[in-house]
N, C-alpha and C. Protein backbone atom coordinates (compact mmCIF):
# COMPACT_ATOMS: atom_id res chain seq x y z
N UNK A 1 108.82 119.14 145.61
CA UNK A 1 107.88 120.09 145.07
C UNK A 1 107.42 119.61 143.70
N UNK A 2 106.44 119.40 143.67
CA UNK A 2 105.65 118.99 141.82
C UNK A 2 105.85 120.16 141.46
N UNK A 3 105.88 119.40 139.77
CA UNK A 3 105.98 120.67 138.86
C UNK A 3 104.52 120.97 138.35
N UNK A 4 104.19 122.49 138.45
CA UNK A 4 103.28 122.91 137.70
C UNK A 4 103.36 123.46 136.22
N UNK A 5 102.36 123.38 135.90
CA UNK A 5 102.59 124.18 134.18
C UNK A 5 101.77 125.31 134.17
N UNK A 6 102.55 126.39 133.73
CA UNK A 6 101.59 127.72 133.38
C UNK A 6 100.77 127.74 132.00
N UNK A 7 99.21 127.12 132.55
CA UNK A 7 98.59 127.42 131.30
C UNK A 7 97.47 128.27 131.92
N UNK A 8 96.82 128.65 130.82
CA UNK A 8 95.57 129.85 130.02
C UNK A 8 94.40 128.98 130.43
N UNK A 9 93.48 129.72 130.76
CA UNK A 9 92.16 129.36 131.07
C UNK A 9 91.70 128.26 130.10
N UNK A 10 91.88 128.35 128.60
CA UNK A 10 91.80 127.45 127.51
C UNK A 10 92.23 125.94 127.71
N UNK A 11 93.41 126.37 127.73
CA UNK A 11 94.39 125.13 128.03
C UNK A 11 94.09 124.08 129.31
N UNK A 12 93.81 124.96 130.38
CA UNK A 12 93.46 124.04 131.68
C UNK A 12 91.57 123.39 130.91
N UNK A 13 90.92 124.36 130.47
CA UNK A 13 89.57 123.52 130.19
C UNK A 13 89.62 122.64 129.29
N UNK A 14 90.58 122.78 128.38
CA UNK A 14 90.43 121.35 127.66
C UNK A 14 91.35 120.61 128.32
N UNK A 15 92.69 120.77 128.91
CA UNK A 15 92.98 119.64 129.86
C UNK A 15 92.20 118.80 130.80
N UNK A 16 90.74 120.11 131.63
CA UNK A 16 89.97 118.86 131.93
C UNK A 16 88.86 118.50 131.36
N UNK A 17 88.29 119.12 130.42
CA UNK A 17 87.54 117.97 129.57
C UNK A 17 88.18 116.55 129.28
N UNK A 18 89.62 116.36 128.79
CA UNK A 18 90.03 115.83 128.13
C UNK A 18 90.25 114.43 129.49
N UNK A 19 90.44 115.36 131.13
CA UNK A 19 90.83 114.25 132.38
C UNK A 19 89.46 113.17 132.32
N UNK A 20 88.40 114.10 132.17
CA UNK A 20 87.19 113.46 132.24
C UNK A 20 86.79 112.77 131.29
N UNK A 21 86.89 113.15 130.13
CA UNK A 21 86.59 112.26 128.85
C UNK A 21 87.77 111.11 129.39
N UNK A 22 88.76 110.82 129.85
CA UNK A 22 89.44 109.55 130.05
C UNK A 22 88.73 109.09 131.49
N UNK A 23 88.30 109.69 132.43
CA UNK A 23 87.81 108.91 133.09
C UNK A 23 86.69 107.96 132.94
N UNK A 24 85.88 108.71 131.65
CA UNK A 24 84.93 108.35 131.59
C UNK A 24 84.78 106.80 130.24
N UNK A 25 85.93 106.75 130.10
CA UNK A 25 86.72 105.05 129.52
C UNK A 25 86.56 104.54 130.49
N UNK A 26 87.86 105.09 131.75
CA UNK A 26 87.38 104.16 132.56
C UNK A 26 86.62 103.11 133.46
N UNK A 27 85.25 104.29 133.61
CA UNK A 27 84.44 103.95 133.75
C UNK A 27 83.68 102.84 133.22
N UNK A 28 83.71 102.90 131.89
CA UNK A 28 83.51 102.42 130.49
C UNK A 28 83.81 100.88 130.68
N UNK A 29 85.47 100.84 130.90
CA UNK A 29 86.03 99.53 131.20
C UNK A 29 85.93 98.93 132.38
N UNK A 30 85.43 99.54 133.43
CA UNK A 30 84.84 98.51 135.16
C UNK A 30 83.62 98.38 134.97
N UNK A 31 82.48 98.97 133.86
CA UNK A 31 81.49 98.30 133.61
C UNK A 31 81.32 96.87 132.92
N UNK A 32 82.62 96.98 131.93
CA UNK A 32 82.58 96.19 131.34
C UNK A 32 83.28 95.13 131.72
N UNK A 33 84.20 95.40 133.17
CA UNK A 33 84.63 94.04 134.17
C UNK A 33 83.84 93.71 134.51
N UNK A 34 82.65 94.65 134.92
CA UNK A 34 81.91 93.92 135.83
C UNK A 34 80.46 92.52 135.11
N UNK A 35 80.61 93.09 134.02
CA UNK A 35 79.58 91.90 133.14
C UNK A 35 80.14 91.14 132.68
N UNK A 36 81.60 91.18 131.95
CA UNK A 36 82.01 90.08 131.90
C UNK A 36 82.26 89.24 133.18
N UNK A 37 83.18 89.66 133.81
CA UNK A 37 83.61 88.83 135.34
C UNK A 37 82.14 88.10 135.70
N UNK A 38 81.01 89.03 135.95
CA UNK A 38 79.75 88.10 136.44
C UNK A 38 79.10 87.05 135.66
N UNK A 39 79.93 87.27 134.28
CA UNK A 39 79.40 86.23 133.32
C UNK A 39 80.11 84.97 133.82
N UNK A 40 81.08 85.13 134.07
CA UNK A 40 82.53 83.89 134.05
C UNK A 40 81.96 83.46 135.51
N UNK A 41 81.54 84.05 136.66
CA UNK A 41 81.27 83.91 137.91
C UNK A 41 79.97 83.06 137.48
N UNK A 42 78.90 83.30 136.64
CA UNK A 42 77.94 82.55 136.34
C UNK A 42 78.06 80.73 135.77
N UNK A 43 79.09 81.14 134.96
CA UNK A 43 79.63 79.60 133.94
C UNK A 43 79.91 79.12 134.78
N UNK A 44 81.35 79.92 136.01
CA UNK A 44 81.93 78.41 137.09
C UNK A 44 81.10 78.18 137.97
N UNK A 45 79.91 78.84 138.67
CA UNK A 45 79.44 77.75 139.38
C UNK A 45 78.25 77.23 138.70
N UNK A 46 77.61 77.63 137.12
CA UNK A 46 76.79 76.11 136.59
C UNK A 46 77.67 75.15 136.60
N UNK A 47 79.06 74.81 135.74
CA UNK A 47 79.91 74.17 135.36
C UNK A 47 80.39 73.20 136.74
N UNK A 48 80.69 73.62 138.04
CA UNK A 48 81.70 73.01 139.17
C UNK A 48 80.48 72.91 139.93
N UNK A 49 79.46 73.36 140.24
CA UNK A 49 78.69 72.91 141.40
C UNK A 49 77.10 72.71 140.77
N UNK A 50 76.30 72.05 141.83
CA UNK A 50 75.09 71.91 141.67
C UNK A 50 73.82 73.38 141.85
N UNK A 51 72.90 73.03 141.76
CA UNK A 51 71.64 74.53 141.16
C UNK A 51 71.00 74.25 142.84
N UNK A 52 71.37 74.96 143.56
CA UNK A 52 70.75 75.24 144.79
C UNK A 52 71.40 76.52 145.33
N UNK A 53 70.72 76.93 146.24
CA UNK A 53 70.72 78.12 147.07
C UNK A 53 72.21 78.36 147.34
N UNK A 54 73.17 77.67 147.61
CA UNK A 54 74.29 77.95 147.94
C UNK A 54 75.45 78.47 147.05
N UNK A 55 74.89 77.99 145.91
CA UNK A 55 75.65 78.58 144.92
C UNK A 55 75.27 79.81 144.59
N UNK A 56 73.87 79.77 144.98
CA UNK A 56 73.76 81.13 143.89
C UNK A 56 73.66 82.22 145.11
N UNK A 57 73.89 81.92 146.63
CA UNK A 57 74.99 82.90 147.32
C UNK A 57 76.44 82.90 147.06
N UNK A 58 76.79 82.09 146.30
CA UNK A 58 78.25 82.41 146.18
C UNK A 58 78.30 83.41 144.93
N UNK A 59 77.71 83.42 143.97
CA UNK A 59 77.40 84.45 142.90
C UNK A 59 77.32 85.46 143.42
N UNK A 60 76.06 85.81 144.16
CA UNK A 60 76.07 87.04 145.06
C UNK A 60 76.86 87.49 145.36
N UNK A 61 77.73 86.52 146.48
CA UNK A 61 78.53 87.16 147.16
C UNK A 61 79.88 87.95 145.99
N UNK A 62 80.46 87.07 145.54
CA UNK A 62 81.42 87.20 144.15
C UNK A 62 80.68 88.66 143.50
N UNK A 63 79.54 88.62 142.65
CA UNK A 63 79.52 90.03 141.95
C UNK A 63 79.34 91.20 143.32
N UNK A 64 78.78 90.83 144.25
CA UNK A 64 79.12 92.15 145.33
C UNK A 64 80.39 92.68 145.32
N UNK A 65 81.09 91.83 145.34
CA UNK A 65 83.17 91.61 145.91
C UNK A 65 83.29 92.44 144.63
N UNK A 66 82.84 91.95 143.30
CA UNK A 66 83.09 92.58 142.18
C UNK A 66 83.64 93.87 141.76
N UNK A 67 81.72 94.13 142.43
CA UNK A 67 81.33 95.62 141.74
C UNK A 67 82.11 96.31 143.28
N UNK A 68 81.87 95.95 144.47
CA UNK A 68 82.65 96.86 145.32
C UNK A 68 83.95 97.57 144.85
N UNK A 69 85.08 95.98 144.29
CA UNK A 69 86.31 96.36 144.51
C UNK A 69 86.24 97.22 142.51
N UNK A 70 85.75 97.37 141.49
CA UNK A 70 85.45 98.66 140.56
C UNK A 70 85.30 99.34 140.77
N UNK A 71 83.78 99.84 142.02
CA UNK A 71 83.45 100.63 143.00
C UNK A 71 84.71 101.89 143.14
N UNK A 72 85.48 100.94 144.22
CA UNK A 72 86.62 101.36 144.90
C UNK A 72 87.83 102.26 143.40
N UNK A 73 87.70 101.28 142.38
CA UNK A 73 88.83 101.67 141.40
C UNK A 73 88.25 102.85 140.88
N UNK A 74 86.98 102.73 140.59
CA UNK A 74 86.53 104.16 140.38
C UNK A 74 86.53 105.53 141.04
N UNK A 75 86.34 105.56 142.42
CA UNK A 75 86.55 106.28 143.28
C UNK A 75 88.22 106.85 143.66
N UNK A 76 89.18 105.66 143.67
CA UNK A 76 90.15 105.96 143.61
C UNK A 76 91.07 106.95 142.28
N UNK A 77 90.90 106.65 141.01
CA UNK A 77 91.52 107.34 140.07
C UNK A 77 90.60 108.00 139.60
N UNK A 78 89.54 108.79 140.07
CA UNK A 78 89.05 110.20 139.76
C UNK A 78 90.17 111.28 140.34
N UNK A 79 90.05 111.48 141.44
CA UNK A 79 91.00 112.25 142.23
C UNK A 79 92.73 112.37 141.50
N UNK A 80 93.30 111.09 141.61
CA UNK A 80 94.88 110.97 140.64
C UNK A 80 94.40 111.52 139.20
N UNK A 81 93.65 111.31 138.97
CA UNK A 81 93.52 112.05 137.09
C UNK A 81 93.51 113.44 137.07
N UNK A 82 92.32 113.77 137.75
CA UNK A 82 92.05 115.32 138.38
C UNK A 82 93.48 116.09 138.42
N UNK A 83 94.35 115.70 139.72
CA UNK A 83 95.46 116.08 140.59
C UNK A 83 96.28 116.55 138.72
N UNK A 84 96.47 115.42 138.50
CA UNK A 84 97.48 115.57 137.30
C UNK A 84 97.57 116.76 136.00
N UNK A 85 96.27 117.02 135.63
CA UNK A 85 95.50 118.25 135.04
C UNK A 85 96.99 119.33 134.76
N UNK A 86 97.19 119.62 135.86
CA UNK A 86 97.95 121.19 135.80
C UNK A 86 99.61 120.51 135.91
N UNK A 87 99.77 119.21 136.13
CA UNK A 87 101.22 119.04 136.09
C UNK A 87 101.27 118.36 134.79
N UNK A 88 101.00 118.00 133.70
CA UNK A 88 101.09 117.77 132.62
C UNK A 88 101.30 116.29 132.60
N UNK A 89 100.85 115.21 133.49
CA UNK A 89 101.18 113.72 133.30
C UNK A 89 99.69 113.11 133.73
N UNK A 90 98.59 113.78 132.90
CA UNK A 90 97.85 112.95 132.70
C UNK A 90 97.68 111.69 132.10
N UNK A 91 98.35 111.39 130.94
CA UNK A 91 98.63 110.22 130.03
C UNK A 91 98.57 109.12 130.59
N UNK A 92 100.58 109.68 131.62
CA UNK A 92 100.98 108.27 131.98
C UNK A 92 100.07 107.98 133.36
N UNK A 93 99.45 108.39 133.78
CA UNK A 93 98.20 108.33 134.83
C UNK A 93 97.26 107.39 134.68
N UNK A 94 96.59 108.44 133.48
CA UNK A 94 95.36 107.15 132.95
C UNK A 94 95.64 105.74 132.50
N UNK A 95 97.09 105.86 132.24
CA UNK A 95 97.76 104.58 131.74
C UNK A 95 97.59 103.46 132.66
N UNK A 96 98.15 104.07 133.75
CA UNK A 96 98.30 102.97 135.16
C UNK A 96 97.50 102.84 135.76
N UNK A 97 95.66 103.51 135.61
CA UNK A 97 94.78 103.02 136.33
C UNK A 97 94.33 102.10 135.29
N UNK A 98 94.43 102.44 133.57
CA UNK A 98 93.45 101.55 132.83
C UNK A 98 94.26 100.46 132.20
N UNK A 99 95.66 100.03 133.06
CA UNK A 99 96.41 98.79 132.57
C UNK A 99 95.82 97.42 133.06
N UNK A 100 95.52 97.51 134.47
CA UNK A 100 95.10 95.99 134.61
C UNK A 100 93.67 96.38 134.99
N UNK A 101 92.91 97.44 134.78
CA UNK A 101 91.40 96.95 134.39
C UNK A 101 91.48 96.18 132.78
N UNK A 102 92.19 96.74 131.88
CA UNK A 102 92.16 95.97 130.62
C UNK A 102 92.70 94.85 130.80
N UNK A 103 93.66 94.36 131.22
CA UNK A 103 93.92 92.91 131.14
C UNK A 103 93.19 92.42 132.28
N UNK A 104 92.34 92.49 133.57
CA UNK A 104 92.17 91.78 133.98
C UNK A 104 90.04 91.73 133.03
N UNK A 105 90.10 92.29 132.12
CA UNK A 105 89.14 92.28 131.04
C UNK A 105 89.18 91.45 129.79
N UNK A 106 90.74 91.42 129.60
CA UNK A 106 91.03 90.44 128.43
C UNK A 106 91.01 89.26 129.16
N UNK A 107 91.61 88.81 130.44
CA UNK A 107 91.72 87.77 131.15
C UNK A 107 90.30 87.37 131.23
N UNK A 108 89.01 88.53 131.80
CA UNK A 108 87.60 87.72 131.62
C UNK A 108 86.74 87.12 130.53
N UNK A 109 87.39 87.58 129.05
CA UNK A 109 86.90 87.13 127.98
C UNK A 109 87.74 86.13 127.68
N UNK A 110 88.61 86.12 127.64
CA UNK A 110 89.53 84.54 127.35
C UNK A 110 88.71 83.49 128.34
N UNK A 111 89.00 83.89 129.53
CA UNK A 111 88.57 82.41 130.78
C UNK A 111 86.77 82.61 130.05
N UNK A 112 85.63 83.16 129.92
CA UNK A 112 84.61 83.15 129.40
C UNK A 112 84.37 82.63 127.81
N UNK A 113 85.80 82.55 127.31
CA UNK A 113 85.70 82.36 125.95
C UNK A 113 85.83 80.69 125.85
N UNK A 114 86.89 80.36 126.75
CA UNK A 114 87.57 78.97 126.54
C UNK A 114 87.40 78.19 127.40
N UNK A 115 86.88 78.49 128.81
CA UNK A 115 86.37 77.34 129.67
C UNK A 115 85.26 76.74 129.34
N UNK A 116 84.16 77.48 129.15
CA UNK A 116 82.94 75.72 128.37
C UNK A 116 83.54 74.68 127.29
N UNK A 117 84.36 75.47 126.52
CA UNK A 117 85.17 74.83 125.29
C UNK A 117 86.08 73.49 126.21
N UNK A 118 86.83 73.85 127.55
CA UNK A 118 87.67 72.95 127.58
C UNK A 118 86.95 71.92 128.48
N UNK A 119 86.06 72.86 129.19
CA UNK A 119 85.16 71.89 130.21
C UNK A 119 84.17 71.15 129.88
N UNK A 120 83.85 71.42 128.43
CA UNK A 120 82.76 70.42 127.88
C UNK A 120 83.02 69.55 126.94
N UNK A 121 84.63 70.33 126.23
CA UNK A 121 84.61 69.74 124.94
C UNK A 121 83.78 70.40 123.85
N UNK A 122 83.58 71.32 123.90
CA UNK A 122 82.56 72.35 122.89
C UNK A 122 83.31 72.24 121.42
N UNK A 123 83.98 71.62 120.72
CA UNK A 123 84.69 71.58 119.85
C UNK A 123 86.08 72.20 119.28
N UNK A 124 86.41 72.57 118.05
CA UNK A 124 87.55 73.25 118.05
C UNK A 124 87.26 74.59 118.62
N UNK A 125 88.86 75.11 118.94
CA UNK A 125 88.90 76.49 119.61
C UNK A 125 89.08 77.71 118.33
């Protein structure tokens, strides 16, 4: 049986303002996978392959895969944030949907930061 919490009309509306104002980070941060990642998807195939049609279906295909599987992350932790509202573990919630959108965000600015650098020789890091 989950535990519920007895709150006041007050209390539940700013609990969900407060679900939504965090979803709406989240949101925040799969937009911002999704331009970085398509940036990094852009560098490796100028960088590893040649400028014809085939590559730039593989781009395609890659930011489709992208934005689907954000898509999906978005769709998925609306509902778990929501749910949590009245049992009081919103926190550690938002925590575990917005842990590896952020690192796999820090991971797209590092690999975007330091691969022309190592693949060209772009100078010091």
């Amino acid at each position: 049986m989950e535990k519920r919490l007895d709150l006041d009309g007050r209390q539940y509306a700013l609990r969900f303002v407060a679900c939504y104002g965090l979803y709406v980070i989240l949101l925040v941060v799969c937009v911002a996978n999704f331009i970085i990642w398509r940036i990094v998807f852009i560098l490796g195939v100028a960088v590893f392959l040649t400028s014809n049609i085939a590559d730039e279906a593989i781009v395609l295909f890659l930011t489709v895969l992208l934005g689907l599987a954000l898509f999906l992350a978005a769709l998925i932790w609306e509902p778990r944030l929501r749910v949590t509202i009245g049992q009081g573990r919103l926190w550690p919630t938002f925590l575990r949907g917005i842990a590896p959108l952020a690192i796999a965000l820090a991971l797209g600015m590092l690999v975007g930061w330091l691969g022309p650098r190592l693949l060209v020789g772009g100078g010091p890091i």
